[in-house]
Protein backbone atom coordinates (compact mmCIF):
# COMPACT_ATOMS: atom_id res chain seq x y z
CA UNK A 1 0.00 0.00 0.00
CA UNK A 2 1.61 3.61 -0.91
CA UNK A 3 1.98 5.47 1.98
CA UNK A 4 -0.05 8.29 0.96
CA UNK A 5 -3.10 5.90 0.94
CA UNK A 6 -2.02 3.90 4.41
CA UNK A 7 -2.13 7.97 5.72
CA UNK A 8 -5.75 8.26 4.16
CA UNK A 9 -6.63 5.17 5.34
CA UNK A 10 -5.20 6.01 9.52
CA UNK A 11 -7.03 9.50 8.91
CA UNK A 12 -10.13 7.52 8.22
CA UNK A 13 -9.93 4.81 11.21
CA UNK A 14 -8.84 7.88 13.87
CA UNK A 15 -11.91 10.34 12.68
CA UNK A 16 -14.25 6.91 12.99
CA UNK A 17 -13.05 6.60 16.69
CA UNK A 18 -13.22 9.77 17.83
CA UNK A 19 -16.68 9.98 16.19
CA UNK A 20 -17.74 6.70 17.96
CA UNK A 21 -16.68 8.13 21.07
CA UNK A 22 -18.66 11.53 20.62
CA UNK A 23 -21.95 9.19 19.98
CA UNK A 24 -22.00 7.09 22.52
CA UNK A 25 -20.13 9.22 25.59
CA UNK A 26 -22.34 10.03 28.31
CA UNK A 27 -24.06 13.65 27.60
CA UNK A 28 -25.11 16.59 30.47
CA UNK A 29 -28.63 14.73 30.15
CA UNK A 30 -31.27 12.38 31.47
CA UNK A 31 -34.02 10.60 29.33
CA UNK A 32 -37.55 10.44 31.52
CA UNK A 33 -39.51 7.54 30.57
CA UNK A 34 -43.03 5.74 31.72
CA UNK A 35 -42.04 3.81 34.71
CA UNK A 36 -44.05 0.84 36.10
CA UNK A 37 -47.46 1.11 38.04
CA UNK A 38 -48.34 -0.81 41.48
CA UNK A 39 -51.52 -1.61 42.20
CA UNK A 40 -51.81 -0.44 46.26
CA UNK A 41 -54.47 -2.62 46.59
CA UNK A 42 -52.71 -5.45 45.56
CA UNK A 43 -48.96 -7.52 45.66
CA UNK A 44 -45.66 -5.99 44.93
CA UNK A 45 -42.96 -9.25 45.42
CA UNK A 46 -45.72 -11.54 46.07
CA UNK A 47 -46.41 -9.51 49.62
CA UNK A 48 -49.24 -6.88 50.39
CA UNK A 49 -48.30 -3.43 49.34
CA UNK A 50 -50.67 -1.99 52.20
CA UNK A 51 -50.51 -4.81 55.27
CA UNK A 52 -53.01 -4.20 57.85
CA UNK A 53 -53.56 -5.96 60.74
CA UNK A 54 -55.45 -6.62 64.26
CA UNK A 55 -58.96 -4.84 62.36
CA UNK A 56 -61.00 -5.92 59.55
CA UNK A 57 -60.11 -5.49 55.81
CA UNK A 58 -61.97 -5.77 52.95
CA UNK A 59 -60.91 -6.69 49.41
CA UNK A 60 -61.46 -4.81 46.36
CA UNK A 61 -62.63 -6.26 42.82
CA UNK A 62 -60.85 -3.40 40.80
CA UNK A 63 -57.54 -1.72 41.13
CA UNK A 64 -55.40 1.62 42.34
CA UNK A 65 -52.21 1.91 40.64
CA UNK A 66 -49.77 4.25 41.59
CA UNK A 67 -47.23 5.64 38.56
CA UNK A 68 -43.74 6.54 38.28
CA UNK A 69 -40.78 7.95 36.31
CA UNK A 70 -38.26 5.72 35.27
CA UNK A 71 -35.37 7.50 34.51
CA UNK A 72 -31.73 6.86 32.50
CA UNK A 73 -29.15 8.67 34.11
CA UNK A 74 -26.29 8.63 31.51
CA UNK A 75 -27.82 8.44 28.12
CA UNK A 76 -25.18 8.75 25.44
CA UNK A 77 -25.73 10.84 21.95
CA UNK A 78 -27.62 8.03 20.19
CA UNK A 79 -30.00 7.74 22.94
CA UNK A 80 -30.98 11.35 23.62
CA UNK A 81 -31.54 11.60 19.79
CA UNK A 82 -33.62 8.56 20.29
CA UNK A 83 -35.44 9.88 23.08
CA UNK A 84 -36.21 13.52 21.69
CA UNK A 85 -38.09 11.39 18.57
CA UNK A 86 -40.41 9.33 21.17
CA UNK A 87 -43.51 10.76 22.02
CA UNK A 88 -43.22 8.80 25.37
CA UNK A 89 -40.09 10.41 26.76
CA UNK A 90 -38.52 13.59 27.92
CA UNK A 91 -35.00 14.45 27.26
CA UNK A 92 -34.36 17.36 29.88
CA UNK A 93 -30.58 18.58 31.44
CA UNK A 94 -29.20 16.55 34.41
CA UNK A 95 -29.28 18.98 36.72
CA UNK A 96 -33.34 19.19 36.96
CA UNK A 97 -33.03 15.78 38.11
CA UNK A 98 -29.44 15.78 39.82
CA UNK A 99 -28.64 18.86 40.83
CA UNK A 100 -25.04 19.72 41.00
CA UNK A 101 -24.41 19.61 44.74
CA UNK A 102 -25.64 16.42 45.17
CA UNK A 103 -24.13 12.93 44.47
CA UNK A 104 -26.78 10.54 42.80
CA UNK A 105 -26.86 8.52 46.17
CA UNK A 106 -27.83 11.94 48.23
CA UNK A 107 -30.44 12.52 45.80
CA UNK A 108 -31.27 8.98 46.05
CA UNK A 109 -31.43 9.09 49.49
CA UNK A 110 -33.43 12.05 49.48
CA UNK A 111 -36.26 10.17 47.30
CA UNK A 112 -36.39 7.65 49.97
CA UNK A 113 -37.28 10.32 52.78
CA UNK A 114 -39.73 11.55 50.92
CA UNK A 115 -41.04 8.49 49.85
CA UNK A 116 -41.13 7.35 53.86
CA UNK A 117 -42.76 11.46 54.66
CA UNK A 118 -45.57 10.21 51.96
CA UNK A 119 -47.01 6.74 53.26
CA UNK A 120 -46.97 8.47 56.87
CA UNK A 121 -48.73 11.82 55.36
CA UNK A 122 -50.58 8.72 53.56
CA UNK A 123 -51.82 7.18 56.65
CA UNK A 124 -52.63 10.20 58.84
CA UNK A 125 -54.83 11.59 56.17
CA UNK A 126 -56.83 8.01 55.59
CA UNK A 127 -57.54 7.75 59.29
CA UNK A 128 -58.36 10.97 60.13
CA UNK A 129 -60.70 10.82 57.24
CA UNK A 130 -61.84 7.73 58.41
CA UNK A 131 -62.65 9.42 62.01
CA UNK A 132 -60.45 6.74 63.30
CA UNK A 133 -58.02 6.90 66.64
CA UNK A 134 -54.51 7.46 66.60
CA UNK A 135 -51.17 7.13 68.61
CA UNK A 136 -48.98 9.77 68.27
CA UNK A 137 -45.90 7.94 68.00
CA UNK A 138 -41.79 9.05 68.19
CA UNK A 139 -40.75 8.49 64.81
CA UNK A 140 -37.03 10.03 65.37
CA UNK A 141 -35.46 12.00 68.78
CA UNK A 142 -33.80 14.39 67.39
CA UNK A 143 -29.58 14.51 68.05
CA UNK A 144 -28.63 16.88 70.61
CA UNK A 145 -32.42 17.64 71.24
CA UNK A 146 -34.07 17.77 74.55
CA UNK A 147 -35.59 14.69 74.53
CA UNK A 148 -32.52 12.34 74.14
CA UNK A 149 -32.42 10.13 76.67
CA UNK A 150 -35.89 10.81 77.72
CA UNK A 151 -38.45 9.26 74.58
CA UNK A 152 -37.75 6.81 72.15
CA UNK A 153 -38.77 5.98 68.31
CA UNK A 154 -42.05 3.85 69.16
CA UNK A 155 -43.06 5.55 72.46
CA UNK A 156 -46.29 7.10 72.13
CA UNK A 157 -47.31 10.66 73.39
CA UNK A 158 -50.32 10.44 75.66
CA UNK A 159 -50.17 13.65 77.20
CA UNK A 160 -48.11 17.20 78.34
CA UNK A 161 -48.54 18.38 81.37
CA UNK A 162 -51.66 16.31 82.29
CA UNK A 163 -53.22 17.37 79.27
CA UNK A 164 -54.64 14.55 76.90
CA UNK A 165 -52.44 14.38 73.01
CA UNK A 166 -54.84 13.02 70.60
CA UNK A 167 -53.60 14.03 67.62
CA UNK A 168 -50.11 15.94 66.25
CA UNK A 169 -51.31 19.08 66.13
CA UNK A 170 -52.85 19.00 69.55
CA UNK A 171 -48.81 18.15 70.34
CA UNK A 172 -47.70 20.59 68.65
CA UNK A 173 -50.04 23.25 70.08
CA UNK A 174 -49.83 21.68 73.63
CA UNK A 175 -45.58 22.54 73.53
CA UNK A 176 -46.21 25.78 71.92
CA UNK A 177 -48.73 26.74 74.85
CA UNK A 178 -45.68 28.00 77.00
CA UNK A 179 -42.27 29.71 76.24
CA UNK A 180 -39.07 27.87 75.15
CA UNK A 181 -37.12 27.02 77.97
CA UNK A 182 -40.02 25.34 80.77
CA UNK A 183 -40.15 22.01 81.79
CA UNK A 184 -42.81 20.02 80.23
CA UNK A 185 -44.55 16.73 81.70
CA UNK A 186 -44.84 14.75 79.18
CA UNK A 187 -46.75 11.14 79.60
CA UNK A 188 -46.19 8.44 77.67
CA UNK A 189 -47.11 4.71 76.89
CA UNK A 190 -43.75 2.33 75.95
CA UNK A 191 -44.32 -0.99 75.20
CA UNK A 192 -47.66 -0.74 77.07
CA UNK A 193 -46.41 0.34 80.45
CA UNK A 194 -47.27 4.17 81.09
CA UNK A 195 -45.02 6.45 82.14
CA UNK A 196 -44.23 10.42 82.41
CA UNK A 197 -40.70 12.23 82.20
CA UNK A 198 -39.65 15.59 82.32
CA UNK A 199 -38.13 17.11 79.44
CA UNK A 200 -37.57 21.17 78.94
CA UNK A 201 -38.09 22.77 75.53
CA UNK A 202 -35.88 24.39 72.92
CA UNK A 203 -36.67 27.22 70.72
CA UNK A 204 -36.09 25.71 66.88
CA UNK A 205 -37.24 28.85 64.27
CA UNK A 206 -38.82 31.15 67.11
CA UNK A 207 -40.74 28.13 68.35
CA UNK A 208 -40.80 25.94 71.63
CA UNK A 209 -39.97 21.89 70.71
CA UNK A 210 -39.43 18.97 72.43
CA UNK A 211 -36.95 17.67 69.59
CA UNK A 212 -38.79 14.52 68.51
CA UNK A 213 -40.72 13.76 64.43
CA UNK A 214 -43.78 12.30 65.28
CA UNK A 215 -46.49 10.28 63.12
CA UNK A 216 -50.09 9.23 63.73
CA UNK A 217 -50.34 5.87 63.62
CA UNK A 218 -53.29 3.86 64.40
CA UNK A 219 -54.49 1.35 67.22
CA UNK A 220 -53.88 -1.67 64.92
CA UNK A 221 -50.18 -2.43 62.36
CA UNK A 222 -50.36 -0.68 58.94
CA UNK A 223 -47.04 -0.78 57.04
CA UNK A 224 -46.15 0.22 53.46
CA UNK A 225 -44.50 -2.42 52.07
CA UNK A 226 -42.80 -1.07 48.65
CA UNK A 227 -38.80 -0.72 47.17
CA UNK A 228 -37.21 1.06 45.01
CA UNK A 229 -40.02 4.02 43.96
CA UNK A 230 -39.02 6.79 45.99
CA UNK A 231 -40.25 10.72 46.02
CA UNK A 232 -43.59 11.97 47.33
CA UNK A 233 -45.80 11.45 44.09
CA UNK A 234 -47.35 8.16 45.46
CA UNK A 235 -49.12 9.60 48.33
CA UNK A 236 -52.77 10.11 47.05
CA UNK A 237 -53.06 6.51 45.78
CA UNK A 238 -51.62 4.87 49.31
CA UNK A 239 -54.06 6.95 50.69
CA UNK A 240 -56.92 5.55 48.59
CA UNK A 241 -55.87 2.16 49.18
CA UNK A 242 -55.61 2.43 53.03
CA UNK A 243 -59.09 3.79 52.78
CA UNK A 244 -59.97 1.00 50.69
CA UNK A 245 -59.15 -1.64 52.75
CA UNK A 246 -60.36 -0.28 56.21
CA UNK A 247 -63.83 0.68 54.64
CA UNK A 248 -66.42 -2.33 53.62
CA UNK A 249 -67.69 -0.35 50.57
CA UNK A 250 -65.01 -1.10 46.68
CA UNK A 251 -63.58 2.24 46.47
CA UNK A 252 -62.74 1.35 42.65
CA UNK A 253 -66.15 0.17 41.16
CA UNK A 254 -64.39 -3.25 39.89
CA UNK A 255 -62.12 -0.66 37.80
CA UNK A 256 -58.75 0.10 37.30
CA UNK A 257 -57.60 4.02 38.66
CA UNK A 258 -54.57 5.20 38.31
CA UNK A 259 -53.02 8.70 39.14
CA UNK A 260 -50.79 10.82 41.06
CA UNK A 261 -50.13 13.28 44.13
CA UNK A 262 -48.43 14.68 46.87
CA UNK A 263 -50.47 14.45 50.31
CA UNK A 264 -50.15 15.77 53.77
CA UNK A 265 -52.03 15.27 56.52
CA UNK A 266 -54.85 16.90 55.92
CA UNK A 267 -55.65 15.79 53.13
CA UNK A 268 -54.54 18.42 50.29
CA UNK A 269 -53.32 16.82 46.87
CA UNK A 270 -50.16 18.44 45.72
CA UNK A 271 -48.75 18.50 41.91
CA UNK A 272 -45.84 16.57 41.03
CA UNK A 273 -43.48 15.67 37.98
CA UNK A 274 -43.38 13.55 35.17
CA UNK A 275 -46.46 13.57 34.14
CA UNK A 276 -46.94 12.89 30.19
CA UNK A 277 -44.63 9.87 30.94
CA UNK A 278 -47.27 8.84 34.27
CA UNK A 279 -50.05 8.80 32.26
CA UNK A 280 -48.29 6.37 29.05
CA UNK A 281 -47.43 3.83 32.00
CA UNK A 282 -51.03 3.99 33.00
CA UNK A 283 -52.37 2.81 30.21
CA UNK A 284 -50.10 0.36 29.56
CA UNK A 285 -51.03 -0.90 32.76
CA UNK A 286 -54.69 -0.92 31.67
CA UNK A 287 -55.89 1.78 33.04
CA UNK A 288 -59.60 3.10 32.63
CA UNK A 289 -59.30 6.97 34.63
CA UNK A 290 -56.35 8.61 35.90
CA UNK A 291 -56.76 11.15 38.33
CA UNK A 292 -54.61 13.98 38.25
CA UNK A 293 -53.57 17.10 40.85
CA UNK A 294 -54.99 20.25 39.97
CA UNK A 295 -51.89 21.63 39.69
CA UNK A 296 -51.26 19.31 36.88
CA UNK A 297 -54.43 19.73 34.56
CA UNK A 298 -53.04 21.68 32.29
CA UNK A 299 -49.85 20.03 31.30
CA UNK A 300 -51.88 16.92 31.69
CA UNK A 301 -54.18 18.36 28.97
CA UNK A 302 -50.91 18.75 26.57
CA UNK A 303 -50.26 15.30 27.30
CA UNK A 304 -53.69 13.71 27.19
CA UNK A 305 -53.55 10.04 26.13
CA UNK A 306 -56.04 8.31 23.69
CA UNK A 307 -58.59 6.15 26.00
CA UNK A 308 -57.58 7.61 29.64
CA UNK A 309 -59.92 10.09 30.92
CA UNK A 310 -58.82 12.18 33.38
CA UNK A 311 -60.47 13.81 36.49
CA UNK A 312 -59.13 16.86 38.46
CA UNK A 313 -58.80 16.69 42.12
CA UNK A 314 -57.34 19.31 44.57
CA UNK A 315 -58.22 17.18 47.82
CA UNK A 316 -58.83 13.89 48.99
CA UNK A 317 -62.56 14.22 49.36
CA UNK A 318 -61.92 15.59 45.74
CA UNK A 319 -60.18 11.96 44.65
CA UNK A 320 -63.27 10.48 47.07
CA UNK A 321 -66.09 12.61 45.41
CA UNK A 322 -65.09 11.30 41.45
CA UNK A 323 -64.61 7.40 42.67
CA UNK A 324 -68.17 7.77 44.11
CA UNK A 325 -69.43 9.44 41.15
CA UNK A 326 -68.13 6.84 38.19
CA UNK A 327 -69.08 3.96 40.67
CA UNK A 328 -72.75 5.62 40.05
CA UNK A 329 -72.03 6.26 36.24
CA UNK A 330 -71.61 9.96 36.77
CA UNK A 331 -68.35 11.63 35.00
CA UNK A 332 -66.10 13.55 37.73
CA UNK A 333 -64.67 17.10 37.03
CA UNK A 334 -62.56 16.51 34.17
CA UNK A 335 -59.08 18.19 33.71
């Protein structure tokens, strides 16, 4: 071979590399895709997503999925051009997802809190709406805090200063009652012996605390039994299916709901993300209705998918009000 040609034909292999290694590196991006739904009613790992035991349960003939974002951390060139072509996935810059002063484990980590701050938002909500009793229970004593040494996580907070804690706000309002710095009475149960111990508040952002996170948990075990989804966005749905399950009457009609939503305690429905790719994972799962935050509807509108009706709900009694109304044949508020 002449050597001008061997030179041509180096030139050729090198600019074939290097443009092999521009495709496929890892780009500043992640590709958002439909993740997979789990029914709350049903089995996730052949055991109970919602266990509940030591008070009646009923069983449901339809279904309430909860719907997630699956999401590829380190596409390369070929797969970001991939992803901007499919209708069913969002191409959008790392840092929305990862921001730059976290690791992927913090963030992953962080998920996980939330995703543990949802079923017990999840809970409190379903029983209160329920009208049924609750133990306000140490989740975590805070480090350093006043009550170290004094409460632990599964103690349960009867009363302060001989008056009766039925619920976390009563708590709350019960420290608040005197200024930061006074010794509080605080009565407890732990491990079904009663007992009372002294512990003197802090001021935390202008405020008297007793340096505990607390839950309301009910007079009978109800876990969440669910890995690897993490964030807040599942928090309507495990509400619905703890409702569900505690009440005799099918929440679902025999059909299958999906959607979406922050909750706190008192029962407020809060938007979240992801939601063209929430809605393709629905009906893939066979979906019938999706219900979607408020805050959603109108990038849930943009999105809309052929065959899933979808109903707008700001509240729980909101998410309660359209189940009752398409178990009657009625069509809820759309979005």
């Amino acid at each position: 071979m002449k050597r001008r040609g061997f030179t041509v034909l180096v030139g050729a292999l090198i600019t074939f590399v290097l443009t092999m290694a521009a495709v496929y590196a890892p780009i500043p991006y992640v590709i958002l895709k439909p993740g997979p739904t789990v029914d709350t009613l049903g089995k996730d790992k052949d055991a109970e997503v919602i266990q509940i035991s030591g008070t009646d349960v009923s069983s449901s003939a339809g279904q309430l999925r909860l719907t997630t974002v699956g999401v590829q951390p380190e596409p390369n060139l070929v797969s970001a051009i991939l992803g901007w072509f499919d209708g069913t996935e969002a191409v959008v810059p790392r840092e929305l997802i990862y921001p730059p002063d976290e690791s992927e484990e913090q963030v992953d980590q962080r998920n996980a809190e939330e995703f543990q701050a949802s079923q017990n938002s999840a809970e409190t909500a379903a029983l209160r709406k329920l009208g049924l009793p609750v133990h306000v229970t140490v989740e975590k004593v805070t480090d350093g805090g006043p009550s170290v040494g004094k409460l632990q996580v599964g103690d349960v907070i009867t009363s302060v200063d001989g008056e009766p804690v039925g619920t976390a706000p009563r708590l709350t309002e019960l420290v608040r009652a005197k200024p930061s710095g006074t010794e509080r009475t605080v009565g407890v149960t732990r491990a079904g012996a009663a007992l009372t111990v002294a512990i003197t508040t802090q001021e935390l952002e202008g405020q008297p605390r007793i340096g505990v996170e607390i839950a309301e948990k009910p007079p009978f075990t109800l876990e969440i039994k669910l890995d690897e989804i993490g964030g807040p966005s599942a928090g309507l749905m495990f509400t619905l299916g703890i409702i569900d399950k505690l009440k005799p009457e099918d929440l679902t009609g025999g059909k299958i709901i999906a959607g979406t939503g922050t909750i706190d305690a008192d029962g407020n429905v809060g938007e979240i993300g992801g939601i063209p790719q929430k809605l393709v994972g629905a009906k893939r799962a066979g979906a019938e209705v999706f219900l979607v935050p408020e805050g959603n509807c109108a990038e849930a509108k943009q999105n809309a998918v052929d065959g899933l009706p979808m109903f707008k709900v700001a509240t729980l009694d909101d998410a309660l009000s359209a189940l009752d109304a398409l178990r009657a044949g009625r069509t809820p508020e759309l979005c």
